[in-house]
N, C-alpha and C. Protein backbone atom coordinates (compact mmCIF):
# COMPACT_ATOMS: atom_id res chain seq x y z
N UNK A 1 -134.93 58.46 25.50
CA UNK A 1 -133.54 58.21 25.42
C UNK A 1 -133.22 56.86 24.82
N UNK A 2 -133.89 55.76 25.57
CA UNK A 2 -134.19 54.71 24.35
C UNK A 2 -133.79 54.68 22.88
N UNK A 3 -134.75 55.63 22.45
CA UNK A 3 -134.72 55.64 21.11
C UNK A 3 -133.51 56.37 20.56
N UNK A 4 -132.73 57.45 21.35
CA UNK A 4 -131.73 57.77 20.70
C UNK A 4 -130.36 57.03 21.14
N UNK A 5 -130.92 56.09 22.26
CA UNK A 5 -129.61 55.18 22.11
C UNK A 5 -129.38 54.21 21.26
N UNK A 6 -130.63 53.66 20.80
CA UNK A 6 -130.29 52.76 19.43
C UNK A 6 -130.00 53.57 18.00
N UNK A 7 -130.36 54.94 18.36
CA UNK A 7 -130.26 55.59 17.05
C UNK A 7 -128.65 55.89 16.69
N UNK A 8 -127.98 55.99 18.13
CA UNK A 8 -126.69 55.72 18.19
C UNK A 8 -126.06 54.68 18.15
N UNK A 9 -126.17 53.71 18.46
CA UNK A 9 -125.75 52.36 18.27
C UNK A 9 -125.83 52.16 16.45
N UNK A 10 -126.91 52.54 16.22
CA UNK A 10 -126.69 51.99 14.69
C UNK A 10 -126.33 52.40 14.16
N UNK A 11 -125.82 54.15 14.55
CA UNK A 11 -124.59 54.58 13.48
C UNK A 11 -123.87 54.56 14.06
N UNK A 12 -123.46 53.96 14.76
CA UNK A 12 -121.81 53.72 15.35
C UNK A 12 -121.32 52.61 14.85
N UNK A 13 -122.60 51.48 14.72
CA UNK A 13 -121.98 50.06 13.82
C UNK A 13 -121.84 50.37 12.33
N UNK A 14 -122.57 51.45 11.77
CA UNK A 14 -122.64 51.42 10.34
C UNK A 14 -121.25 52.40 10.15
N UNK A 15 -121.15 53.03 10.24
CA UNK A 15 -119.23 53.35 10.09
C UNK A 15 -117.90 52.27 10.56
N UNK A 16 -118.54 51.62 11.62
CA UNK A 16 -117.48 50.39 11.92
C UNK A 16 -117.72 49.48 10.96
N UNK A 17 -118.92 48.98 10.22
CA UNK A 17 -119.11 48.19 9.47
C UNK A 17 -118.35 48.52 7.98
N UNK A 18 -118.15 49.78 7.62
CA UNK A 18 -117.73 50.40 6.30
C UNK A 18 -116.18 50.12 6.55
N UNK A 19 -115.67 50.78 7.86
CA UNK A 19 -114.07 50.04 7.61
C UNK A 19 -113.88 49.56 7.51
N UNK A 20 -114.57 48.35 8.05
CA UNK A 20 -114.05 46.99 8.49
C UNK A 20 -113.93 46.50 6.78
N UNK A 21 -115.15 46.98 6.20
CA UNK A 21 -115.37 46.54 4.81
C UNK A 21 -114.08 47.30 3.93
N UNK A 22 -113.57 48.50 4.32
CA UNK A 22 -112.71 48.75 3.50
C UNK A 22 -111.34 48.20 3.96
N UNK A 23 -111.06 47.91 5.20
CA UNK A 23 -109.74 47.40 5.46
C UNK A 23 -109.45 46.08 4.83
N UNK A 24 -111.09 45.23 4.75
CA UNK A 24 -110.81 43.88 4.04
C UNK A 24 -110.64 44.15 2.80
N UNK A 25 -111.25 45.31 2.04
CA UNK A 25 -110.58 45.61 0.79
C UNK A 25 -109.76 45.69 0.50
N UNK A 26 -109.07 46.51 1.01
CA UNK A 26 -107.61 47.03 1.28
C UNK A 26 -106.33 45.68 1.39
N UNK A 27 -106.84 44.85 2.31
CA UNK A 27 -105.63 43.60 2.52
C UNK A 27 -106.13 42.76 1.38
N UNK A 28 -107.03 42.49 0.89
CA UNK A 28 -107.59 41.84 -0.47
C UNK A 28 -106.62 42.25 -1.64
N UNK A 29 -106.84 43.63 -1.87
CA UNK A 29 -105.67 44.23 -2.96
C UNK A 29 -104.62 44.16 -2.73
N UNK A 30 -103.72 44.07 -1.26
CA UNK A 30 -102.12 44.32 -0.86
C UNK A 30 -102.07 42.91 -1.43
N UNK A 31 -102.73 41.88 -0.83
CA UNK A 31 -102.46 40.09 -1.44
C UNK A 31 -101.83 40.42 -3.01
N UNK A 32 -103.23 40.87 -3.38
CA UNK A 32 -102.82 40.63 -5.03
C UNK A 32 -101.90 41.43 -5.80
N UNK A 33 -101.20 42.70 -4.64
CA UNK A 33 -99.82 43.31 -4.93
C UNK A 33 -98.71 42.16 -4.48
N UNK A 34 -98.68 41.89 -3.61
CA UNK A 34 -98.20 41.18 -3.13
C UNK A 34 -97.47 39.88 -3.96
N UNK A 35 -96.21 39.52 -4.24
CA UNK A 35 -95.87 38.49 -5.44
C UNK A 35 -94.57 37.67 -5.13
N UNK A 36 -94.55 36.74 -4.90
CA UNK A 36 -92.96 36.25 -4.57
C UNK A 36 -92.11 36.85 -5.64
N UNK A 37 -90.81 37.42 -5.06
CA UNK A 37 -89.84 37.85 -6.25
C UNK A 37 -89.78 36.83 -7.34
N UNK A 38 -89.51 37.51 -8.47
CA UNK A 38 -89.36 36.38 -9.28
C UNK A 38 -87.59 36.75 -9.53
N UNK A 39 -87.98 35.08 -10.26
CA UNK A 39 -85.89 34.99 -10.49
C UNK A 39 -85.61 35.46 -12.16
N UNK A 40 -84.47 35.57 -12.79
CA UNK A 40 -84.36 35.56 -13.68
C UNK A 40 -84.59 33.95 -15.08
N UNK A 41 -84.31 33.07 -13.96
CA UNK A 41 -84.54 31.76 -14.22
C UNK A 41 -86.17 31.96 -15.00
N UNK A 42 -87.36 31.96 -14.03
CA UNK A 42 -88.05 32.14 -14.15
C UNK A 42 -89.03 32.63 -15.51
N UNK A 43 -87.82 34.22 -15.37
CA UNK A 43 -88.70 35.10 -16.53
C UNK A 43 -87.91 34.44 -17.88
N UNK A 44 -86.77 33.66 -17.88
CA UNK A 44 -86.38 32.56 -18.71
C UNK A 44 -87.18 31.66 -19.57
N UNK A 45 -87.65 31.28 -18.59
CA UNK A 45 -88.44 29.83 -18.92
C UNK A 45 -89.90 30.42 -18.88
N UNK A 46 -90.17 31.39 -18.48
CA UNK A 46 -91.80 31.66 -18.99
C UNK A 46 -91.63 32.66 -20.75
N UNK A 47 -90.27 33.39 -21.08
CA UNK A 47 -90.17 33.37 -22.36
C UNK A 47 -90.13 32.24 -23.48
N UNK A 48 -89.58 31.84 -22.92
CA UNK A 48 -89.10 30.29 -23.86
C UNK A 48 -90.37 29.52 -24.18
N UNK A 49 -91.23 29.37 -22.84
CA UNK A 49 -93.03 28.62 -23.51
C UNK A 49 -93.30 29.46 -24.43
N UNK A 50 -93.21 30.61 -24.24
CA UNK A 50 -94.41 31.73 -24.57
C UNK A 50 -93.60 31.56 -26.62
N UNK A 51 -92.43 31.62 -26.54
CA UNK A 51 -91.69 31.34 -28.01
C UNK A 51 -92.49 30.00 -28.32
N UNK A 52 -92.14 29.06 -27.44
CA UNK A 52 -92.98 27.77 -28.48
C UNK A 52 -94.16 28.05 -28.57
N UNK A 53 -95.04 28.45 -27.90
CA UNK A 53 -96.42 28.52 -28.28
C UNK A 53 -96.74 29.12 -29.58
N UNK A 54 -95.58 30.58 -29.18
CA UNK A 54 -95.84 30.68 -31.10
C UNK A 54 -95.55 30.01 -32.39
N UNK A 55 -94.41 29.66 -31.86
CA UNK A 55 -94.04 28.66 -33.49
C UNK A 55 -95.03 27.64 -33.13
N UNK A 56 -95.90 27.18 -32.28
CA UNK A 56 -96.75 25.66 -32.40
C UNK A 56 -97.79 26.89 -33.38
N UNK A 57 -98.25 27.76 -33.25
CA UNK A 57 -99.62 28.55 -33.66
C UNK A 57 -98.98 28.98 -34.94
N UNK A 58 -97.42 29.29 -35.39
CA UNK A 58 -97.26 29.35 -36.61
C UNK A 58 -97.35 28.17 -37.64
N UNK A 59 -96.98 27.18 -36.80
CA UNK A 59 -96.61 25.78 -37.76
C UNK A 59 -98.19 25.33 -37.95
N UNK A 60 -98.96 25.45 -37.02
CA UNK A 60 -100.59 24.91 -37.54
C UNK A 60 -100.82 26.61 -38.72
N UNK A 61 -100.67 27.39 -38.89
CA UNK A 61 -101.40 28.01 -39.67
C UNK A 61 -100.44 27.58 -40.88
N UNK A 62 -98.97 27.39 -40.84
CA UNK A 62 -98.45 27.12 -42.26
C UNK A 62 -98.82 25.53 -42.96
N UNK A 63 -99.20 24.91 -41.72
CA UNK A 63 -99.38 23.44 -41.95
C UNK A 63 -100.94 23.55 -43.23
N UNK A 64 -101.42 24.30 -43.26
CA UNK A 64 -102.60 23.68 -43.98
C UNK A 64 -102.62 24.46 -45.03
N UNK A 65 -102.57 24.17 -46.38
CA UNK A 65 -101.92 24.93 -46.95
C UNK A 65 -103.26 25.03 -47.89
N UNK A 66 -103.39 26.43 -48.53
CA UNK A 66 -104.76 26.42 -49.17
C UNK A 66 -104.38 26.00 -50.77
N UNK A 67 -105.43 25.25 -50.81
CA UNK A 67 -105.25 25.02 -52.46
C UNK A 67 -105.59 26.36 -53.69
N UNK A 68 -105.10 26.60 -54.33
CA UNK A 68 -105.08 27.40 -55.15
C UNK A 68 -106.29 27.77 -56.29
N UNK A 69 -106.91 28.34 -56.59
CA UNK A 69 -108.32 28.05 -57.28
C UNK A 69 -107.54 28.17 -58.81
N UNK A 70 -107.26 26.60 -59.50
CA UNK A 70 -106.99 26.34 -61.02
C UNK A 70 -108.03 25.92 -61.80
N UNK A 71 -109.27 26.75 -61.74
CA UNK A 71 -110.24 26.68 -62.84
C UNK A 71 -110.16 27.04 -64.26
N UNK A 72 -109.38 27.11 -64.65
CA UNK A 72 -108.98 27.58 -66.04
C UNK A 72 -108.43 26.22 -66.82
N UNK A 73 -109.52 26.41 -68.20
CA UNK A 73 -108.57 25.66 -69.09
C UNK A 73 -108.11 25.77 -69.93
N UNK A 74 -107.76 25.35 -71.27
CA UNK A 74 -106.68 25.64 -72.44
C UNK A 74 -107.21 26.75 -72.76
N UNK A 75 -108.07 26.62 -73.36
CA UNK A 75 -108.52 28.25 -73.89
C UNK A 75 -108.22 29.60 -73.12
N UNK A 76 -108.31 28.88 -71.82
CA UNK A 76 -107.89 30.58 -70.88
C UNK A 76 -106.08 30.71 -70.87
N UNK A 77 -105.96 29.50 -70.98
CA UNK A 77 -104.43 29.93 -71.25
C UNK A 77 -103.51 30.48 -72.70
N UNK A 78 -104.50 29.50 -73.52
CA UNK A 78 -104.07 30.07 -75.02
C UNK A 78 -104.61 31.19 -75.10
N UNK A 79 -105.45 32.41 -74.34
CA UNK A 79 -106.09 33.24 -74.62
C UNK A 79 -105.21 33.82 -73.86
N UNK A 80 -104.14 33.84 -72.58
CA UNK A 80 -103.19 34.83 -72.10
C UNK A 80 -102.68 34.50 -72.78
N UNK A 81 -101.78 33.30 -73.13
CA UNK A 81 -100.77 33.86 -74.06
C UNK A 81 -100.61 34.66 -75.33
N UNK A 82 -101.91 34.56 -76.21
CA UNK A 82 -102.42 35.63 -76.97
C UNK A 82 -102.40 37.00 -76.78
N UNK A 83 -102.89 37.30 -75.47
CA UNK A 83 -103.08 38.56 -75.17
C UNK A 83 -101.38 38.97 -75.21
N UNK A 84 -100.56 37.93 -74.33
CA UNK A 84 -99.25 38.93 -74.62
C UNK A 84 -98.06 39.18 -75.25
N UNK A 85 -98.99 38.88 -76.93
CA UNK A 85 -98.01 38.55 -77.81
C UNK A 85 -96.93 37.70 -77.50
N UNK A 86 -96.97 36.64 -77.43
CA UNK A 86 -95.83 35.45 -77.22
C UNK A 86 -95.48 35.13 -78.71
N UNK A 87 -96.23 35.30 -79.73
CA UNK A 87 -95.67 34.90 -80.93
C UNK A 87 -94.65 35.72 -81.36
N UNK A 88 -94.62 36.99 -81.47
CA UNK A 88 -93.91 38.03 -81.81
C UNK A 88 -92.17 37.95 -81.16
N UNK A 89 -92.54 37.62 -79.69
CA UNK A 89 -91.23 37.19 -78.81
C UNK A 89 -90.61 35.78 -79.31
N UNK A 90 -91.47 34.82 -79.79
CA UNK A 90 -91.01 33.89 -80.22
C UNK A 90 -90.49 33.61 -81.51
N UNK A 91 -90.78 34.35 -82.30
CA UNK A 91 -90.42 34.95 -83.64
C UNK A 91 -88.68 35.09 -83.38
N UNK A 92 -88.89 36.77 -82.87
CA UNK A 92 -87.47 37.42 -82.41
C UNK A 92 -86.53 36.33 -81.26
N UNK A 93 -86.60 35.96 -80.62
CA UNK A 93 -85.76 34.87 -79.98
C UNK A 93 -85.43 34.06 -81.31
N UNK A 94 -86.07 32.97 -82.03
CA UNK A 94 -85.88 32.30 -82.72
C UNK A 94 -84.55 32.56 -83.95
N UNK A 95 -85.19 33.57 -84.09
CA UNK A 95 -84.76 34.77 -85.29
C UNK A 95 -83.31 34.74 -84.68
N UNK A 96 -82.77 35.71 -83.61
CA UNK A 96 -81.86 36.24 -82.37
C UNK A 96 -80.73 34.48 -82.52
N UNK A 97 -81.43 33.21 -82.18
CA UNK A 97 -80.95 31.91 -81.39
C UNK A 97 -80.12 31.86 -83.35
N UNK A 98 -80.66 31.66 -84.33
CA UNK A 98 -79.93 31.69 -85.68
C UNK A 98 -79.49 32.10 -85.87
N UNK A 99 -79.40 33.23 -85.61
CA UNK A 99 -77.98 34.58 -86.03
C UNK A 99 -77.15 34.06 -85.08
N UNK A 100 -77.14 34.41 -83.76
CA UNK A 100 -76.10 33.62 -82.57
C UNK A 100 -75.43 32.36 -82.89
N UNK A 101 -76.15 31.38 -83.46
CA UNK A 101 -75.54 29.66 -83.57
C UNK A 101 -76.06 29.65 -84.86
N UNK A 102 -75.10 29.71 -85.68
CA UNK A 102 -75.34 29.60 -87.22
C UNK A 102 -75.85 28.08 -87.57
N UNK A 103 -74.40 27.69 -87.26
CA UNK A 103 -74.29 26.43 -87.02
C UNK A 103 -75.70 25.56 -86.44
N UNK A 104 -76.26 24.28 -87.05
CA UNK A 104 -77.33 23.49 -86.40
C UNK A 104 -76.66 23.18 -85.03
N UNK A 105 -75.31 22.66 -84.85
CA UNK A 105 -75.55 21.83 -83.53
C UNK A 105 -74.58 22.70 -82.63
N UNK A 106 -74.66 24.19 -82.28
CA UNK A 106 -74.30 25.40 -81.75
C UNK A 106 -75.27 25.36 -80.66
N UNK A 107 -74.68 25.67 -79.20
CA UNK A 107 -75.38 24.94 -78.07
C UNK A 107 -74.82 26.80 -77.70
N UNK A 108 -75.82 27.51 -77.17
CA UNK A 108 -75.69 28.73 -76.35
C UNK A 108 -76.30 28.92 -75.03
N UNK A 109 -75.30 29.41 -74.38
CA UNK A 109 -76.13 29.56 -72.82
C UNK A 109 -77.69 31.11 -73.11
N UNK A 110 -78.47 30.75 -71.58
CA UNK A 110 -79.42 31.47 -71.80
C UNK A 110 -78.78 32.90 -71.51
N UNK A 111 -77.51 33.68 -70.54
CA UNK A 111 -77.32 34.73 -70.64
C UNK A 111 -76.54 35.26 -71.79
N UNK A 112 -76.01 34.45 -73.21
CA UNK A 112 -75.34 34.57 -74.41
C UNK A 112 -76.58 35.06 -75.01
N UNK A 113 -77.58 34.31 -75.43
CA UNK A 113 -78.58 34.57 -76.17
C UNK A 113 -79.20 35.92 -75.46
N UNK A 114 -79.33 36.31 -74.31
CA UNK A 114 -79.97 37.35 -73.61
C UNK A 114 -79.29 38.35 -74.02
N UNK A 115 -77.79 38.21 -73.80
CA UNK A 115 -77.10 39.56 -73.99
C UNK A 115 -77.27 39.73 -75.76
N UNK A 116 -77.54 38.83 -76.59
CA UNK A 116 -77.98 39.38 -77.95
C UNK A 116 -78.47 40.02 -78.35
N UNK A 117 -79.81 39.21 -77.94
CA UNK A 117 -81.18 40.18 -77.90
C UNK A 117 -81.15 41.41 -77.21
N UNK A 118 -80.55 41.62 -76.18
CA UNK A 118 -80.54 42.67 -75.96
C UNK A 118 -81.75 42.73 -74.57
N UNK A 119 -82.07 41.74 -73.84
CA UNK A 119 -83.29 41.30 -73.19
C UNK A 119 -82.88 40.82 -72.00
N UNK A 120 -83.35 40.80 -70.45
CA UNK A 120 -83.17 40.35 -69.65
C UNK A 120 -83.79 38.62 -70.18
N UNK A 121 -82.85 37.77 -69.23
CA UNK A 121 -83.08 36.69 -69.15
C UNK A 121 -84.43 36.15 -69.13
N UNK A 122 -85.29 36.89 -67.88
CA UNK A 122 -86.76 36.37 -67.44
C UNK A 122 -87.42 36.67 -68.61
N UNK A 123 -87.16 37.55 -69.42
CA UNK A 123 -88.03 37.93 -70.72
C UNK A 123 -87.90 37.00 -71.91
N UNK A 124 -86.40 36.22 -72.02
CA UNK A 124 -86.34 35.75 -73.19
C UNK A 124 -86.66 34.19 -73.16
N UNK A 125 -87.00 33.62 -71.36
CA UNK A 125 -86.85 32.42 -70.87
C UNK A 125 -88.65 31.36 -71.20
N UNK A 126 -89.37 32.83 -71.01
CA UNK A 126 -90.67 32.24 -71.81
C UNK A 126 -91.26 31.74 -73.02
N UNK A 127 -90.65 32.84 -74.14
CA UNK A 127 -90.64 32.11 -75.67
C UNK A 127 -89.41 31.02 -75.62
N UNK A 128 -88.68 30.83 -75.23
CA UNK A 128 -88.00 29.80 -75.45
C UNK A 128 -88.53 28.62 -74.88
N UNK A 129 -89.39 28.42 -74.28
CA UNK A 129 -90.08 27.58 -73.53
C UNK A 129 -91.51 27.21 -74.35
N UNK A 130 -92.00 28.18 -75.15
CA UNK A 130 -93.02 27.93 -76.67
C UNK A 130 -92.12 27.26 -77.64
N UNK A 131 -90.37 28.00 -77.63
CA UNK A 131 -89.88 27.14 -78.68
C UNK A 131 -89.80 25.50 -78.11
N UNK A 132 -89.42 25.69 -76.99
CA UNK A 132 -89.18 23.97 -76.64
C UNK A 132 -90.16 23.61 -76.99
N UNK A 133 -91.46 23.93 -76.29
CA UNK A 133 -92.74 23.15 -76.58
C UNK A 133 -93.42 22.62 -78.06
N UNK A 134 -92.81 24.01 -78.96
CA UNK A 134 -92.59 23.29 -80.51
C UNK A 134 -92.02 22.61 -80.91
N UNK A 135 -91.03 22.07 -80.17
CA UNK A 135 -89.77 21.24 -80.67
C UNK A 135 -88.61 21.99 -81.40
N UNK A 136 -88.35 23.14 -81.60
CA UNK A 136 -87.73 23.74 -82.62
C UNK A 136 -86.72 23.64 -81.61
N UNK A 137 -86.69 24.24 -80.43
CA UNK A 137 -85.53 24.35 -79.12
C UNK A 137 -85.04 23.56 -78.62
N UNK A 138 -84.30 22.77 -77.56
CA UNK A 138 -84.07 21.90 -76.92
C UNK A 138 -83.37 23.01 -75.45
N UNK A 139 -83.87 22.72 -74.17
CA UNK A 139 -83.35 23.53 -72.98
C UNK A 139 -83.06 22.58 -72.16
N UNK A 140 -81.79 22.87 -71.05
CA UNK A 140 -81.35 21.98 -70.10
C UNK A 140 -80.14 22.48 -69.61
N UNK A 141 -79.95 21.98 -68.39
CA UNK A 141 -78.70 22.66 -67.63
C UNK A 141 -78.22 20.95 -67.30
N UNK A 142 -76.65 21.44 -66.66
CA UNK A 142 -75.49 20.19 -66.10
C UNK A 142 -75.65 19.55 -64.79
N UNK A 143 -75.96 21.16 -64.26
CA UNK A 143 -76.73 20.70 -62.81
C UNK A 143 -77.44 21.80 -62.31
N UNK A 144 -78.53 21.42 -61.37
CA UNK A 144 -78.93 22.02 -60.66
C UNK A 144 -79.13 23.53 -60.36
N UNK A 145 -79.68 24.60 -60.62
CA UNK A 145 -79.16 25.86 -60.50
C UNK A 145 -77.97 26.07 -61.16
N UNK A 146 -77.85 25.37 -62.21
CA UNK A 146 -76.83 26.12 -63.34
C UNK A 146 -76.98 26.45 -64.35
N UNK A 147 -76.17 27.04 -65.11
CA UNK A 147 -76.53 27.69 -66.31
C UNK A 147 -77.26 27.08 -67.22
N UNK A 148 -78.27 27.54 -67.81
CA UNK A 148 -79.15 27.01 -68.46
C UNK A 148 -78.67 26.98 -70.35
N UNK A 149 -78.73 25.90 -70.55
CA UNK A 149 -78.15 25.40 -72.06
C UNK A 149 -79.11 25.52 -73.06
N UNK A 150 -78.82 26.34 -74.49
CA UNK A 150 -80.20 26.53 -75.13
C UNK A 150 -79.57 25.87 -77.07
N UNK A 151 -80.23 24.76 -77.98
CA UNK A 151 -79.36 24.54 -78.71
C UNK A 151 -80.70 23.89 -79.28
N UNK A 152 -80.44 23.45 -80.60
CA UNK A 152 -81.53 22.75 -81.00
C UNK A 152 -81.95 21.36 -80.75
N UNK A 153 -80.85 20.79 -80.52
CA UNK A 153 -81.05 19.48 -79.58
C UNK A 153 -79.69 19.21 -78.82
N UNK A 154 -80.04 18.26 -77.80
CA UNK A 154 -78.91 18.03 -76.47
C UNK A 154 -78.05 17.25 -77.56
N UNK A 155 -77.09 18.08 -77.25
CA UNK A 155 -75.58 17.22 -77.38
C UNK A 155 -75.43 16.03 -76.97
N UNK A 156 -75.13 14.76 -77.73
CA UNK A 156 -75.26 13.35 -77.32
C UNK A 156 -74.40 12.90 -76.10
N UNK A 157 -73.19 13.61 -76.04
CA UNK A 157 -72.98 13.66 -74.75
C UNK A 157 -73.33 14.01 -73.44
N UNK A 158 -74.36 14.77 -73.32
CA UNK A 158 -75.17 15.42 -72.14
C UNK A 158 -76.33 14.53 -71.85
N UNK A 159 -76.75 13.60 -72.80
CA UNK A 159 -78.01 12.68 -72.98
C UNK A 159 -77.57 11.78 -71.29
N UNK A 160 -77.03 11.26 -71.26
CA UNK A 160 -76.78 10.45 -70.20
C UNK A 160 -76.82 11.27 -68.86
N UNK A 161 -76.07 12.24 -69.01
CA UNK A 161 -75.99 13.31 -67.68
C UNK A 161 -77.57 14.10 -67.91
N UNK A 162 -78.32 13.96 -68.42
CA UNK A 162 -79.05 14.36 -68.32
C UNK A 162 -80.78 13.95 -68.48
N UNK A 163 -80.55 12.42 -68.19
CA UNK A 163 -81.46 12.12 -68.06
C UNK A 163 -82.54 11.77 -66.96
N UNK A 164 -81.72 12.69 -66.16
CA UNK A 164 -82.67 12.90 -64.70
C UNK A 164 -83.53 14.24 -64.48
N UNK A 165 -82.66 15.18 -64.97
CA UNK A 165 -83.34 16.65 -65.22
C UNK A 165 -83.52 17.57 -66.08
N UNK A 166 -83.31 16.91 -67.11
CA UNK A 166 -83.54 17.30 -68.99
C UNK A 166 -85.34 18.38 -68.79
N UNK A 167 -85.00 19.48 -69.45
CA UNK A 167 -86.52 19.52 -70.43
C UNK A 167 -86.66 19.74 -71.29
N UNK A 168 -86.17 18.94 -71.32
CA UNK A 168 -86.16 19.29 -73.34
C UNK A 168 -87.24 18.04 -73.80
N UNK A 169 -88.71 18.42 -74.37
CA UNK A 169 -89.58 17.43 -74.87
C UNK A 169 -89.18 15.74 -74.84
């Protein structure tokens, strides 16, 4: 009898031992249900970090800005502009800017000359920019984001107003 009273005893502790183990489980998990209400205040101000943190993680990735790989030199550029016929455009603009302003000192805006040709602006704004660079053109606006002035050279009156943001060679 001995022996089956300890044989009882030890499974009587080993099922008391398993609850006990699951009840501490049990109040372990209710804790971590368990949460002081939160306020609206609260879920306020834990949005509002959570916003700066991102703009701090946006502003370091815009902050470093990658440099651009400009390995190319004249030849690779005189070799695009080759490829896309710029002479031909510069021809016809040229051609287009004489018929328009007969006259040498005939000053035309860039959407006058566009609507000639018959050409959106962005198309006709590149050979004219070979003509400047030849000197044949002269380009420049009054101010800022304004209409862009196309003539063979700046009007001597514009020389002064325009010797802050001229490009004309």
């Amino acid at each position: 009898m001995i022996s089956g009273s300890t044989s009882s005893r030890a499974g009587e502790t080993e099922p008391i031992g398993r609850l006990e183990r699951e009840i501490q489980r049990r109040l372990g998990r209710k804790n971590l249900r368990k949460r002081p209400p939160v306020t609206l205040y609260e879920l306020i101000k834990q949005l509002k970090t959570a916003e700066k943190e991102q703009r701090r993680r946006q502003r370091k990735r815009v902050s470093v800005p990658r440099e651009p790989d400009l390995d190319l030199d004249a030849r690779d550029v005189v070799a695009v502009a080759h490829d896309e016929g710029y002479q031909g455009a510069v021809e016809v603009v040229m051609k287009e800017f004489r018929r328009a302003a007969p006259n040498g000192g005939d000053v035309l805006t860039l959407g006058d000359l566009s609507g000639a040709i018959g050409r959106s602006r962005r198309d006709i704004y590149i050979p004219l920019l070979f003509l400047m660079l030849e000197g044949k053109l002269a380009l420049w606006q009054d101010e800022f984001f304004g209409e862009i002035y196309v003539g063979e050279q700046i009007p001597p009156d514009n020389d002064a107003a325009e010797a802050d943001h001229t490009t004309s060679p």
